[in-house]
C-alpha atoms as a PDB file:
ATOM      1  CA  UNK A   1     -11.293 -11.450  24.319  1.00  0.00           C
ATOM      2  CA  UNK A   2     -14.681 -13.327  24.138  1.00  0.00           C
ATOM      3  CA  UNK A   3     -13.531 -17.241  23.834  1.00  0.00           C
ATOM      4  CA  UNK A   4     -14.956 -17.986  26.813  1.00  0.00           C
ATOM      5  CA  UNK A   5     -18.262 -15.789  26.629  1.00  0.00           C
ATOM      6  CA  UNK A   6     -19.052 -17.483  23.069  1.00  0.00           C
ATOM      7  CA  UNK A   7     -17.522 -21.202  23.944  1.00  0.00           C
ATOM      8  CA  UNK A   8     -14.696 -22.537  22.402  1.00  0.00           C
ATOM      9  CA  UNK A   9     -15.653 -25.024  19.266  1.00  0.00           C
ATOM     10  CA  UNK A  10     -16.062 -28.697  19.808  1.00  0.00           C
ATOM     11  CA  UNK A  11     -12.854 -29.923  18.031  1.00  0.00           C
ATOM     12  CA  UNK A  12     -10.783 -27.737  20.154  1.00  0.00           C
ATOM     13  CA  UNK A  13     -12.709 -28.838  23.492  1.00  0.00           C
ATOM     14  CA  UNK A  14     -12.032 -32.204  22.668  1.00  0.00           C
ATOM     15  CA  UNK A  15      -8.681 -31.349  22.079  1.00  0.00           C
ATOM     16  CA  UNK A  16      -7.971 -30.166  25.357  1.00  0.00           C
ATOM     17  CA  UNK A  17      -9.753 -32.944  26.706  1.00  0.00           C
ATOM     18  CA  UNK A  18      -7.780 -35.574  24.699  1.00  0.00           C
ATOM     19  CA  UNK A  19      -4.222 -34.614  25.487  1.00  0.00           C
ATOM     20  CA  UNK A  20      -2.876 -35.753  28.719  1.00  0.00           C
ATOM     21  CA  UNK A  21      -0.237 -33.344  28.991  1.00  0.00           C
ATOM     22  CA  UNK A  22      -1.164 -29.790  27.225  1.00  0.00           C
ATOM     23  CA  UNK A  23       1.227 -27.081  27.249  1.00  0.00           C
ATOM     24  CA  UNK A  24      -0.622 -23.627  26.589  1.00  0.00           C
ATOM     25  CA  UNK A  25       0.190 -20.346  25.604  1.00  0.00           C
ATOM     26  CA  UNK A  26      -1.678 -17.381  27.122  1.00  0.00           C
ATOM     27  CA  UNK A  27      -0.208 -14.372  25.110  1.00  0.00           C
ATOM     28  CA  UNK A  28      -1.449 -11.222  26.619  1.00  0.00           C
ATOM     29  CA  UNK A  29      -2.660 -12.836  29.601  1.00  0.00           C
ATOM     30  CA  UNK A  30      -3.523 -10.003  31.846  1.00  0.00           C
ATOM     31  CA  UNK A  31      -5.364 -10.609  35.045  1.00  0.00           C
ATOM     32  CA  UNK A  32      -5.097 -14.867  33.984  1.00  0.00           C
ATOM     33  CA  UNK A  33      -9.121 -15.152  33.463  1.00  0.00           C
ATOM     34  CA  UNK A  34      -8.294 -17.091  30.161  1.00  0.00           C
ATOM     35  CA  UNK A  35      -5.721 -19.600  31.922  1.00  0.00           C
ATOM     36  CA  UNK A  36      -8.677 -19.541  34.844  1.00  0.00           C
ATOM     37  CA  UNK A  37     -10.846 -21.045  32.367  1.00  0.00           C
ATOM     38  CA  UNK A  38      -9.106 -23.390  31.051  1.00  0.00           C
ATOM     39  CA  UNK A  39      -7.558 -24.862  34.185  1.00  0.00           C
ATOM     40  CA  UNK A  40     -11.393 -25.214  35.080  1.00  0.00           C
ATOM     41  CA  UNK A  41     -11.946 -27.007  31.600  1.00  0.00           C
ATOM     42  CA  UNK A  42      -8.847 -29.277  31.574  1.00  0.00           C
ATOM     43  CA  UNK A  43      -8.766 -30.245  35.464  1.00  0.00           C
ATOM     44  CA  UNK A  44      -5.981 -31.847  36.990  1.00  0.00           C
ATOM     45  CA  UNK A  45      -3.589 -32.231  34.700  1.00  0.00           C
ATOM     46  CA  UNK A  46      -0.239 -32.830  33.699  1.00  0.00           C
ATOM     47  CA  UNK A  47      -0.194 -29.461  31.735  1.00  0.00           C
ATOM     48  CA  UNK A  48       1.908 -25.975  31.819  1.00  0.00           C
ATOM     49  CA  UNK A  49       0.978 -22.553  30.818  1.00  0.00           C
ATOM     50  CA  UNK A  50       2.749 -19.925  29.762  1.00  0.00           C
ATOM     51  CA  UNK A  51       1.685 -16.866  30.005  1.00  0.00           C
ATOM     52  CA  UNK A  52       2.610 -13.320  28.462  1.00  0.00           C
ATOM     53  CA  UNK A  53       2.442 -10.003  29.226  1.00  0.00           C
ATOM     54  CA  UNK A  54       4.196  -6.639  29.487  1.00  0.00           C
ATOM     55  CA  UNK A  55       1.931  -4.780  31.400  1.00  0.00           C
ATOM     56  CA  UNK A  56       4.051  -3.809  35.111  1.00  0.00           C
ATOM     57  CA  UNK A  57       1.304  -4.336  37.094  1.00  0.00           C
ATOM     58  CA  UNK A  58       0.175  -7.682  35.717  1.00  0.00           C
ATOM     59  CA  UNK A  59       2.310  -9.677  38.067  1.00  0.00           C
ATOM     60  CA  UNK A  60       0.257  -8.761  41.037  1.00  0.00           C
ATOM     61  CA  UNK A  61      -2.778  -9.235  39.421  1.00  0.00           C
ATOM     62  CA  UNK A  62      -1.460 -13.303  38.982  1.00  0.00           C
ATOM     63  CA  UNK A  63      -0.561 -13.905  42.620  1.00  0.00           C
ATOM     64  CA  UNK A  64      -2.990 -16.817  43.051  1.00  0.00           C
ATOM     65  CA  UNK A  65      -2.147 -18.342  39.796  1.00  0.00           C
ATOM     66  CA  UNK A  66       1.547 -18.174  39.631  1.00  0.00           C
ATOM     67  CA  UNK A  67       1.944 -20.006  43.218  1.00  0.00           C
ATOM     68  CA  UNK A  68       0.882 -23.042  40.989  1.00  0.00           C
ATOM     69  CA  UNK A  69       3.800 -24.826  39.505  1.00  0.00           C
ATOM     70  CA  UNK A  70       2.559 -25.335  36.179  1.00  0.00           C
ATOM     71  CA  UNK A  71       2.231 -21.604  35.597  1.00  0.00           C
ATOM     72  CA  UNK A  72       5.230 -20.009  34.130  1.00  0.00           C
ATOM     73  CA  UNK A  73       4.802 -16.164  34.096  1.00  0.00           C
ATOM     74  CA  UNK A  74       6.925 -13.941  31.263  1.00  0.00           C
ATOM     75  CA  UNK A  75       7.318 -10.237  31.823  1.00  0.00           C
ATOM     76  CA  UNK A  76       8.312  -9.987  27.734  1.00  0.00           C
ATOM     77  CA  UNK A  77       6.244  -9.498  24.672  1.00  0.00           C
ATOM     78  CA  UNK A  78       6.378 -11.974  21.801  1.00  0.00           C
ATOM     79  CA  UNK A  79       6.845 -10.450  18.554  1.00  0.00           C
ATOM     80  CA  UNK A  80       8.366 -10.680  15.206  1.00  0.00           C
ATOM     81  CA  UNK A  81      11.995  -9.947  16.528  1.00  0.00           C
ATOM     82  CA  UNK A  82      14.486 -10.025  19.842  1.00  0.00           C
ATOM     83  CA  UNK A  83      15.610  -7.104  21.468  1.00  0.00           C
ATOM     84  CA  UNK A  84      13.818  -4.175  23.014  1.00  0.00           C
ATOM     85  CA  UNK A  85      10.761  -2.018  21.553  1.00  0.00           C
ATOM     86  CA  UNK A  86       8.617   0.684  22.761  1.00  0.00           C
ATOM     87  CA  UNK A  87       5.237  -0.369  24.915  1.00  0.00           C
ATOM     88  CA  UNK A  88       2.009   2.013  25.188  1.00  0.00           C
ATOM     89  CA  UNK A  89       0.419   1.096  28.307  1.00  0.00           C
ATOM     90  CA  UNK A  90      -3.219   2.816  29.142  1.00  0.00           C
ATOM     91  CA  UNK A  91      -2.871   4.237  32.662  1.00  0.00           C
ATOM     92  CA  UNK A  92      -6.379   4.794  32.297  1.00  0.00           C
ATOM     93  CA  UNK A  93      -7.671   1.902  30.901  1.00  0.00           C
ATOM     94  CA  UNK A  94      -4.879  -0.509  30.913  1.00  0.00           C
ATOM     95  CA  UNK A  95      -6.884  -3.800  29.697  1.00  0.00           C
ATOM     96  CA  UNK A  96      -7.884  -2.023  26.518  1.00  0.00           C
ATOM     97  CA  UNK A  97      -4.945  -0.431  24.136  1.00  0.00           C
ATOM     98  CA  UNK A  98      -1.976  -1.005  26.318  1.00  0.00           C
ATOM     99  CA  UNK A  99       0.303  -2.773  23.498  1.00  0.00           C
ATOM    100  CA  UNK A 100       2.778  -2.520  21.778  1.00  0.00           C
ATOM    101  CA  UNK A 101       0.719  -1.326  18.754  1.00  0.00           C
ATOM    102  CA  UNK A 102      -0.367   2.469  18.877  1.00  0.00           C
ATOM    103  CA  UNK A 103      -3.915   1.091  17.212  1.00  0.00           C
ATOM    104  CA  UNK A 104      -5.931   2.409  19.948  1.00  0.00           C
ATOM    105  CA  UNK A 105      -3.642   5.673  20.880  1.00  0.00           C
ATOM    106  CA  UNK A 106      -3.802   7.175  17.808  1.00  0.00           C
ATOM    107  CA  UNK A 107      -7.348   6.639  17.634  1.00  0.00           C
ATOM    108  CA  UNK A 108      -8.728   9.958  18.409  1.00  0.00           C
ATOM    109  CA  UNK A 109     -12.370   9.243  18.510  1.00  0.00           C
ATOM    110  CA  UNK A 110     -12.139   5.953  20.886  1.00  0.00           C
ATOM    111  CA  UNK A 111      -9.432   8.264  23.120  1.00  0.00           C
ATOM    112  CA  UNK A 112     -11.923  11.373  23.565  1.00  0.00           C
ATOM    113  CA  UNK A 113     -14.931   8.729  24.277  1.00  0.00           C
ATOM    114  CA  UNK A 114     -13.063   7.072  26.554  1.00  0.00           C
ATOM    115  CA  UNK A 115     -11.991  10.011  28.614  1.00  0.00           C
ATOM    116  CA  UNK A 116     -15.956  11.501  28.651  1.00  0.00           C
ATOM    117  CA  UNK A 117     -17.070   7.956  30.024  1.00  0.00           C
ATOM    118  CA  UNK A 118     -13.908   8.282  32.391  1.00  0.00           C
ATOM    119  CA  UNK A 119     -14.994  11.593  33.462  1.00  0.00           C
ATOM    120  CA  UNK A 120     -18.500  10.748  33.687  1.00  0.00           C
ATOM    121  CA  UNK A 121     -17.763   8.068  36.214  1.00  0.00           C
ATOM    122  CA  UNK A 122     -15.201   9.964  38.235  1.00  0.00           C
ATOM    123  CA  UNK A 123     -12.038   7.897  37.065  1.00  0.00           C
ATOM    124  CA  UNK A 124      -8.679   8.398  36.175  1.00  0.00           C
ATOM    125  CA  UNK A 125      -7.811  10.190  32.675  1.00  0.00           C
ATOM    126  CA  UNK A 126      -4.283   9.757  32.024  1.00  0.00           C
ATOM    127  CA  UNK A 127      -4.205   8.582  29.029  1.00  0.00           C
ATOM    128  CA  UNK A 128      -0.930   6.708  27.692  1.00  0.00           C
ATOM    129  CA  UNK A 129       2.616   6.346  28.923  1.00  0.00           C
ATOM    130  CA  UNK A 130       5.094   4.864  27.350  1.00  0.00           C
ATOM    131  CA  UNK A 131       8.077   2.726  28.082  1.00  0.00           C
ATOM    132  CA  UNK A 132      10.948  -0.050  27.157  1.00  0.00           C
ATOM    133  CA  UNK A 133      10.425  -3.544  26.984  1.00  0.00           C
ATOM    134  CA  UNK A 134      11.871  -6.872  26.053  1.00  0.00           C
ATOM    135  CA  UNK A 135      10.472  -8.718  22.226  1.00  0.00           C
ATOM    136  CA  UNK A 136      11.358 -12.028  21.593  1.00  0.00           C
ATOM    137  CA  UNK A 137       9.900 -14.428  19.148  1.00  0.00           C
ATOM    138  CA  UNK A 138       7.896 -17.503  19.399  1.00  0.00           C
ATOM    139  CA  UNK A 139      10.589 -19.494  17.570  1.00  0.00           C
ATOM    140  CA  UNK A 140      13.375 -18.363  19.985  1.00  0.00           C
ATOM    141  CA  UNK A 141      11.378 -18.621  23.068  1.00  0.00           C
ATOM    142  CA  UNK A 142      10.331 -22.413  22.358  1.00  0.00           C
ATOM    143  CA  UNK A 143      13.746 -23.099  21.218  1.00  0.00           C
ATOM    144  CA  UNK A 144      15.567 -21.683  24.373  1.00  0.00           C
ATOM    145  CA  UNK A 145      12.666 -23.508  26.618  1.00  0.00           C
ATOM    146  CA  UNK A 146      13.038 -26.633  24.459  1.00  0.00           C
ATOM    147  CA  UNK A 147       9.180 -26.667  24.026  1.00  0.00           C
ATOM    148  CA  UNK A 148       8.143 -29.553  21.601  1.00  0.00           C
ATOM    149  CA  UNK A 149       4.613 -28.316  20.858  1.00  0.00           C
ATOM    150  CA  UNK A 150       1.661 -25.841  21.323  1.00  0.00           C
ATOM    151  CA  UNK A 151      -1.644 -27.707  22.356  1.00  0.00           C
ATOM    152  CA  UNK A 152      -3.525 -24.280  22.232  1.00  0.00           C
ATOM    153  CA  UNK A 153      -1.828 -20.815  21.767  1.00  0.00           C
ATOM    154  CA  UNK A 154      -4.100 -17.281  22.770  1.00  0.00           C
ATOM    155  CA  UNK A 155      -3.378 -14.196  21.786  1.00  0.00           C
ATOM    156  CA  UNK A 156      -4.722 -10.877  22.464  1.00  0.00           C
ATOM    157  CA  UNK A 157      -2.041  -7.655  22.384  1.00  0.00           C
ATOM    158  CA  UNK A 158      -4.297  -5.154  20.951  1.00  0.00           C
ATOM    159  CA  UNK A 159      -3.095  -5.038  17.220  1.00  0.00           C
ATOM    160  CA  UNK A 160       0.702  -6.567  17.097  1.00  0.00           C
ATOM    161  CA  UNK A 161      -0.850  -9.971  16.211  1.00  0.00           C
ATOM    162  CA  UNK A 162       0.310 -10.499  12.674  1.00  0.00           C
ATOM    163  CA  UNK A 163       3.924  -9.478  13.720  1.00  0.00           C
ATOM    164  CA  UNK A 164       3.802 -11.846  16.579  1.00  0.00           C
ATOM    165  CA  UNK A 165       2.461 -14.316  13.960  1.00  0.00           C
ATOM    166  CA  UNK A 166       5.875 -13.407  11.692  1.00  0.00           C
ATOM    167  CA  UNK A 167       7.963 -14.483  14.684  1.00  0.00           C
ATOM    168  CA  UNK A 168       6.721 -18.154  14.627  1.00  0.00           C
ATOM    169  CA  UNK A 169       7.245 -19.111  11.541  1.00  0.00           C
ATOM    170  CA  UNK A 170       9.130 -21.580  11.828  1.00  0.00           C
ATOM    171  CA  UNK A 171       6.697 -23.466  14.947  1.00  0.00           C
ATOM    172  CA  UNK A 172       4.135 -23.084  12.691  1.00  0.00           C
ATOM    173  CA  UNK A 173       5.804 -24.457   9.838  1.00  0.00           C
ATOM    174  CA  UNK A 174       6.727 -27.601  11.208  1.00  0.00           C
ATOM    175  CA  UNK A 175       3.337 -28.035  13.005  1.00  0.00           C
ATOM    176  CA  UNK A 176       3.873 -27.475  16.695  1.00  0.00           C
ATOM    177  CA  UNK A 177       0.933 -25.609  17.187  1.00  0.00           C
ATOM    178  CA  UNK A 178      -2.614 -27.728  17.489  1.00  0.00           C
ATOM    179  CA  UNK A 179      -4.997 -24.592  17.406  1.00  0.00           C
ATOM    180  CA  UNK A 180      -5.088 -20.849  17.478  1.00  0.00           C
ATOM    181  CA  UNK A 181      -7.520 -18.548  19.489  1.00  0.00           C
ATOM    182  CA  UNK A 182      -6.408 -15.293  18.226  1.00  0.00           C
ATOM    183  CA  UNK A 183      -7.955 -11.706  18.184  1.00  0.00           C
ATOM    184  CA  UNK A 184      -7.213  -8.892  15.372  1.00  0.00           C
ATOM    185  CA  UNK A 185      -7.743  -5.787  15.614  1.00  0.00           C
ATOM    186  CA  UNK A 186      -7.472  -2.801  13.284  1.00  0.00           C
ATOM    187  CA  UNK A 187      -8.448   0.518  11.564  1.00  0.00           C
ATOM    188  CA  UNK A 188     -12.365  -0.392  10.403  1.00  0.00           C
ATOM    189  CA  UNK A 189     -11.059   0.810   6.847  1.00  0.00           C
ATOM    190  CA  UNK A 190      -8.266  -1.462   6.594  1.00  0.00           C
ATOM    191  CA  UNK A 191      -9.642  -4.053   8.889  1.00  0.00           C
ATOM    192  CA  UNK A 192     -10.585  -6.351   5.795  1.00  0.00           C
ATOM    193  CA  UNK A 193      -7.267  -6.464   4.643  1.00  0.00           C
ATOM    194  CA  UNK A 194      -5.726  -7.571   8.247  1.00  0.00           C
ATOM    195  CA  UNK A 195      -7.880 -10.179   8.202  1.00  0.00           C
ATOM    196  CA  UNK A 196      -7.264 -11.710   5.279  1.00  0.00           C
ATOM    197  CA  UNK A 197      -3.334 -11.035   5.668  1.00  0.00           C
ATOM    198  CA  UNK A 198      -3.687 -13.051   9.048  1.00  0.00           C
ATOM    199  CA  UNK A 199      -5.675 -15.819   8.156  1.00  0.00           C
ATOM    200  CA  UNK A 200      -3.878 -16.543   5.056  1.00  0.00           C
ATOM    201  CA  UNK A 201      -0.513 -16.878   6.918  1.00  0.00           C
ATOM    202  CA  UNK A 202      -2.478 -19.328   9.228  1.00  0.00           C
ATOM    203  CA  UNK A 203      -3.923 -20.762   6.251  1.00  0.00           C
ATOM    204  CA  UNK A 204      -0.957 -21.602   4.272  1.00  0.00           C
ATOM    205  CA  UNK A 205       0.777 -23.203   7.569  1.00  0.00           C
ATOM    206  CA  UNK A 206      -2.029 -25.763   7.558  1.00  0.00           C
ATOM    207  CA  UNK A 207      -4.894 -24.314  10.028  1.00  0.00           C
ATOM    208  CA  UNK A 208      -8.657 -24.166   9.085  1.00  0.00           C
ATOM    209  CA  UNK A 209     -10.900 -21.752  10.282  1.00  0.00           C
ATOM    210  CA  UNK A 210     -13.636 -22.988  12.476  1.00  0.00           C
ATOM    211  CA  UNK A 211     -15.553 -19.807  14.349  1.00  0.00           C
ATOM    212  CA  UNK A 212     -15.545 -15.949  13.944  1.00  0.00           C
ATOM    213  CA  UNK A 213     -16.907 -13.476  15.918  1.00  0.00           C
ATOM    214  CA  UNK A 214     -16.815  -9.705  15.334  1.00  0.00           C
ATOM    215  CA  UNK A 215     -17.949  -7.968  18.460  1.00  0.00           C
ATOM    216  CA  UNK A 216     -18.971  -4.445  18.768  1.00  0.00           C
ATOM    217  CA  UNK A 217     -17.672  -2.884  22.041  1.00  0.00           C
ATOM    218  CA  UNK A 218     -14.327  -1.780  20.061  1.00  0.00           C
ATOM    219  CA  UNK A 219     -15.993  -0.412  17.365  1.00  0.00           C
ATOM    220  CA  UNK A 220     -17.922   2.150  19.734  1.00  0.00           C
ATOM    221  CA  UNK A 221     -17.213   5.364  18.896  1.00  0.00           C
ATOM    222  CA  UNK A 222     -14.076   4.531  17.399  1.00  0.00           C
ATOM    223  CA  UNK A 223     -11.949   4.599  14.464  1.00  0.00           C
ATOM    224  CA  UNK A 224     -10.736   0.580  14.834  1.00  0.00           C
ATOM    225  CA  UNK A 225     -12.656  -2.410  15.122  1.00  0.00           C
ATOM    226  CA  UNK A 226     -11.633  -6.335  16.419  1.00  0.00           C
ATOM    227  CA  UNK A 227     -12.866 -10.054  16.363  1.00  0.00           C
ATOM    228  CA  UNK A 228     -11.960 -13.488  17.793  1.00  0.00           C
ATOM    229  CA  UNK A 229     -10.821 -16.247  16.073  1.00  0.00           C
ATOM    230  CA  UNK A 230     -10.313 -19.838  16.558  1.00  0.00           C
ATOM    231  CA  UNK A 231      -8.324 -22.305  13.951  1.00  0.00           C
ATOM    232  CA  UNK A 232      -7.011 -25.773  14.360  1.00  0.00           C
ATOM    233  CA  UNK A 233      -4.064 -27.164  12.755  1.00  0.00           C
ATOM    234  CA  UNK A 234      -5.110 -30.110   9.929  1.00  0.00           C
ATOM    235  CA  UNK A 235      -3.156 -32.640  11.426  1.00  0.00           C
ATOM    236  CA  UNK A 236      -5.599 -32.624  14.292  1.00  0.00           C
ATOM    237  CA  UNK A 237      -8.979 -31.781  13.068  1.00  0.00           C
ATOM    238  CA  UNK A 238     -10.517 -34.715  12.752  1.00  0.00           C
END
């Protein structure tokens, strides 16, 4: 996830900067450096973050950041549907392919460069592991958390974004979210086709795309490929 590396677009800056109280949604937070960055952007104020991730050992990674009390942590994926679903997490690379997708798993060319690299540098090779986890959707998780809007929401899970997309519909239907930094990711010969699936659902809930970038670490000896995105809602692009 390169927001930060590339510099989030003016109109979303200014967004952040505008809004005296943001609420933010870090989905697929991982070791926080997003939420990092924009605490640093947004200074001291009356803001919360919520943050997202499935990955067991994420908690620790957060101990600095969750001691603030702005910072709510959620050991729970969002997706398109409540109840339970199977999670891949890469016990040898866990910050790339651990998701709920199997994108990167069944991706036998990124595995078997991954695990020469691995080798070459002495590290672990264990590959995937699999376990149960909680889903729930955007909608319900607003609802239950009586959560009036989105300021900014992030997501980066590794190839489940359009079904996490499918489980707000209705917050992004009635305009609760301001703007959208999201990454997809998918098989290069279908890629084309994700895209435009995903930003036509953003499209036709009233967001406008302002910045692309493809980048070309995932596409490294791989089958898949990914970019960033960043969209703002209409009704605030001004």
């Amino acid at each position: 996830m390169s927001f930060i590396e590339h510099g989030l677009e003016s109109e979303i800056t200014k967004l952040l900067k505008k809004e005296k109280k943001l609420t933010i949604f870090d989905v697929g937070c991982y070791r926080g450096v997003f939420t990092k960055k924009i605490l640093e952007l947004v200074g001291k104020k009356k803001n919360k973050f919520y943050l997202f991730d499935i990955n067991k050992n994420v908690k620790k990674y957060l101990t600095k950041l969750l001691k603030l009390k702005n910072v709510h942590y959620n050991e729970i994926a969002l997706h398109n549907k409540n109840g339970k679903a199977i999670y891949h997490y890469n016990g040898s690379f866990e910050c790339s392919g651990s998701s709920l997708s199997t994108l990167l798993k069944d991706d036998s060319t990124w595995v078997l460069s991954r695990k020469i690299i691995l080798k070459m540098l002495f590290l672990s090779t264990e590959g995937f592991k699999k376990y149960t986890v909680p889903i729930i959707t955007l909608d319900s998780f607003v609802k239950q958390n009586k959560i009036k809007s989105i300021d900014l929401l992030k997501v980066d899970i590794e190839g489940s974004e359009h079904l996490m997309l499918q489980g707000a519909n209705k917050t992004l239907k009635k305009n609760k979210i301001k703007a959208i930094l999201i990454e997809i990711a998918d098989k290069k010969n279908i890629y084309k086709k994700k895209e435009r699936k995903v930003l036509n659902l953003l499209k036709k809930n009233n967001f406008t795309l302002l910045k692309k970038n493809i980048y070309f670490s995932p596409s490294f000896f791989s089958n898949h490929m990914a970019g960033d995105y960043q969209l703002i809602n209409n009704n605030y692009f001004k």
